[in-house]
C-alpha atoms as a PDB file:
ATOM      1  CA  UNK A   1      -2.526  -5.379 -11.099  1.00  0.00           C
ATOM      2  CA  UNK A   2       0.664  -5.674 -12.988  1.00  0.00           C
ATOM      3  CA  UNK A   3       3.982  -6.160 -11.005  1.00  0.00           C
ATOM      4  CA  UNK A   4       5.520  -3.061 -11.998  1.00  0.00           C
ATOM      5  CA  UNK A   5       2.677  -1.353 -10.990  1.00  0.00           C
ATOM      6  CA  UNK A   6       2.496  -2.896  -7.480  1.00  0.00           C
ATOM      7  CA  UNK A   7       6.245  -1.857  -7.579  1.00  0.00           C
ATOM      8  CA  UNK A   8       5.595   1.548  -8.388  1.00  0.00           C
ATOM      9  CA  UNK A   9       2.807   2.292  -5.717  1.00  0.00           C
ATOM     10  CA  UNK A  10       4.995   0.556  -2.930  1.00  0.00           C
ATOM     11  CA  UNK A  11       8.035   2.463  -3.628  1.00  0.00           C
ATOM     12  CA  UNK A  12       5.490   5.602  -3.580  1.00  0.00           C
ATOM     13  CA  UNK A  13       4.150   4.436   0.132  1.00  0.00           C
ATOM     14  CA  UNK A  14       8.158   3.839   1.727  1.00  0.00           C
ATOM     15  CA  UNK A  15       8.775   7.024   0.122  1.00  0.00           C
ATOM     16  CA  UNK A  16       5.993   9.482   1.101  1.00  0.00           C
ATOM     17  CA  UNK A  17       4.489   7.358   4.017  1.00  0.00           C
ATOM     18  CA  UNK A  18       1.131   6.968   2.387  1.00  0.00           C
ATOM     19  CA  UNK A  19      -1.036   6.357  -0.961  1.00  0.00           C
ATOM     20  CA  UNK A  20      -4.341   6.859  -1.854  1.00  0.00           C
ATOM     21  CA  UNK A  21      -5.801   4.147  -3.474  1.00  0.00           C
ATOM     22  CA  UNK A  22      -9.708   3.696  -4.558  1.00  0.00           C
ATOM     23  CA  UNK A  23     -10.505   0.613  -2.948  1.00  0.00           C
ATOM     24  CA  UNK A  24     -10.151  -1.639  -0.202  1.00  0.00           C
ATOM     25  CA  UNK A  25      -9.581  -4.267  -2.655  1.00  0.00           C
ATOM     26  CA  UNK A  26      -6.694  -2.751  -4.458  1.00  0.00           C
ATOM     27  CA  UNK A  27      -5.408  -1.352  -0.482  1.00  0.00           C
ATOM     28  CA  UNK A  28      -4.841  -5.201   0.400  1.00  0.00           C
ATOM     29  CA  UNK A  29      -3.866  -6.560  -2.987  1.00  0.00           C
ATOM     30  CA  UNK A  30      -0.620  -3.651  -2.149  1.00  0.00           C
ATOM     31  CA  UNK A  31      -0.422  -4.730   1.834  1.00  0.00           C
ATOM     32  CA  UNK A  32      -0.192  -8.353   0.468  1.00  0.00           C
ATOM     33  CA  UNK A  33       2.154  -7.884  -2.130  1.00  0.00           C
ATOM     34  CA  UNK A  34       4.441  -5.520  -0.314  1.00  0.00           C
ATOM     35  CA  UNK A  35       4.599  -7.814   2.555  1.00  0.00           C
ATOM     36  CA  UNK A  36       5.355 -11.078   0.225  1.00  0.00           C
ATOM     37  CA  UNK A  37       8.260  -9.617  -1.771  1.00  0.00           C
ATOM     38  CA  UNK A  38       9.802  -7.060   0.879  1.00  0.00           C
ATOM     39  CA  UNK A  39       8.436  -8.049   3.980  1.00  0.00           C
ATOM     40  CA  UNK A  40       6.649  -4.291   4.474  1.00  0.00           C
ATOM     41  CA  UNK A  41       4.279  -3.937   6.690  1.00  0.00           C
ATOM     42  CA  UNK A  42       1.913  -1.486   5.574  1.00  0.00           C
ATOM     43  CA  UNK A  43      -2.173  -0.800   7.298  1.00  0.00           C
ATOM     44  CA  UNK A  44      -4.870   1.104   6.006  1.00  0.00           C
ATOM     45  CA  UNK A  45      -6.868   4.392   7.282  1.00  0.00           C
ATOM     46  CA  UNK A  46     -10.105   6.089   5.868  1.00  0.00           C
ATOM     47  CA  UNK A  47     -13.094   4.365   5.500  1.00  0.00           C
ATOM     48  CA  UNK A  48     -14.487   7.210   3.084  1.00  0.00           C
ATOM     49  CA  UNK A  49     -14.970   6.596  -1.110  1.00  0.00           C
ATOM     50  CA  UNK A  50     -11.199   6.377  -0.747  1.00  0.00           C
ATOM     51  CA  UNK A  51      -8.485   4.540   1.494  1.00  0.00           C
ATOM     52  CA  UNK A  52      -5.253   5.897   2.315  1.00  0.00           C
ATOM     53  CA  UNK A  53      -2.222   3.263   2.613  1.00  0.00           C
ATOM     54  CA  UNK A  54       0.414   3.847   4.767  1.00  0.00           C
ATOM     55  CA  UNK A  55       3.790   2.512   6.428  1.00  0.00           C
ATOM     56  CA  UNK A  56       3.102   0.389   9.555  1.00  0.00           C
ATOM     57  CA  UNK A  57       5.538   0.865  11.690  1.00  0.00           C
ATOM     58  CA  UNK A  58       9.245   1.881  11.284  1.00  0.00           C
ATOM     59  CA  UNK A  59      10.240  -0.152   8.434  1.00  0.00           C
END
């Protein structure tokens, strides 16, 4: 994924407290990057078609 994507969709998840993303794949390509670059801690819920990502914590 693009780094102004990954941007975009962690800004979305401090913002609104959670995203929902299509895969479990994509979910932990966002925890990763989020914690690399800002040190966000973010988990995932849902084990449905879809996952939802959202803020661990208060950060």
């Amino acid at each position: 994924m693009p780094d102004q994507e990954l941007k975009d969709k962690v800004r979305r998840v401090r913002k609104e407290g959670s995203l929902k993303v299509q895969s479990k794949a994509e979910a932990l390509e966002l925890i990763t990057y989020a914690q690399m670059m800002y040190g966000y801690q973010f988990r995932i819920e849902g084990h449905t078609s879809f996952y939802y990502l959202v803020v661990d914590g208060d950060d």
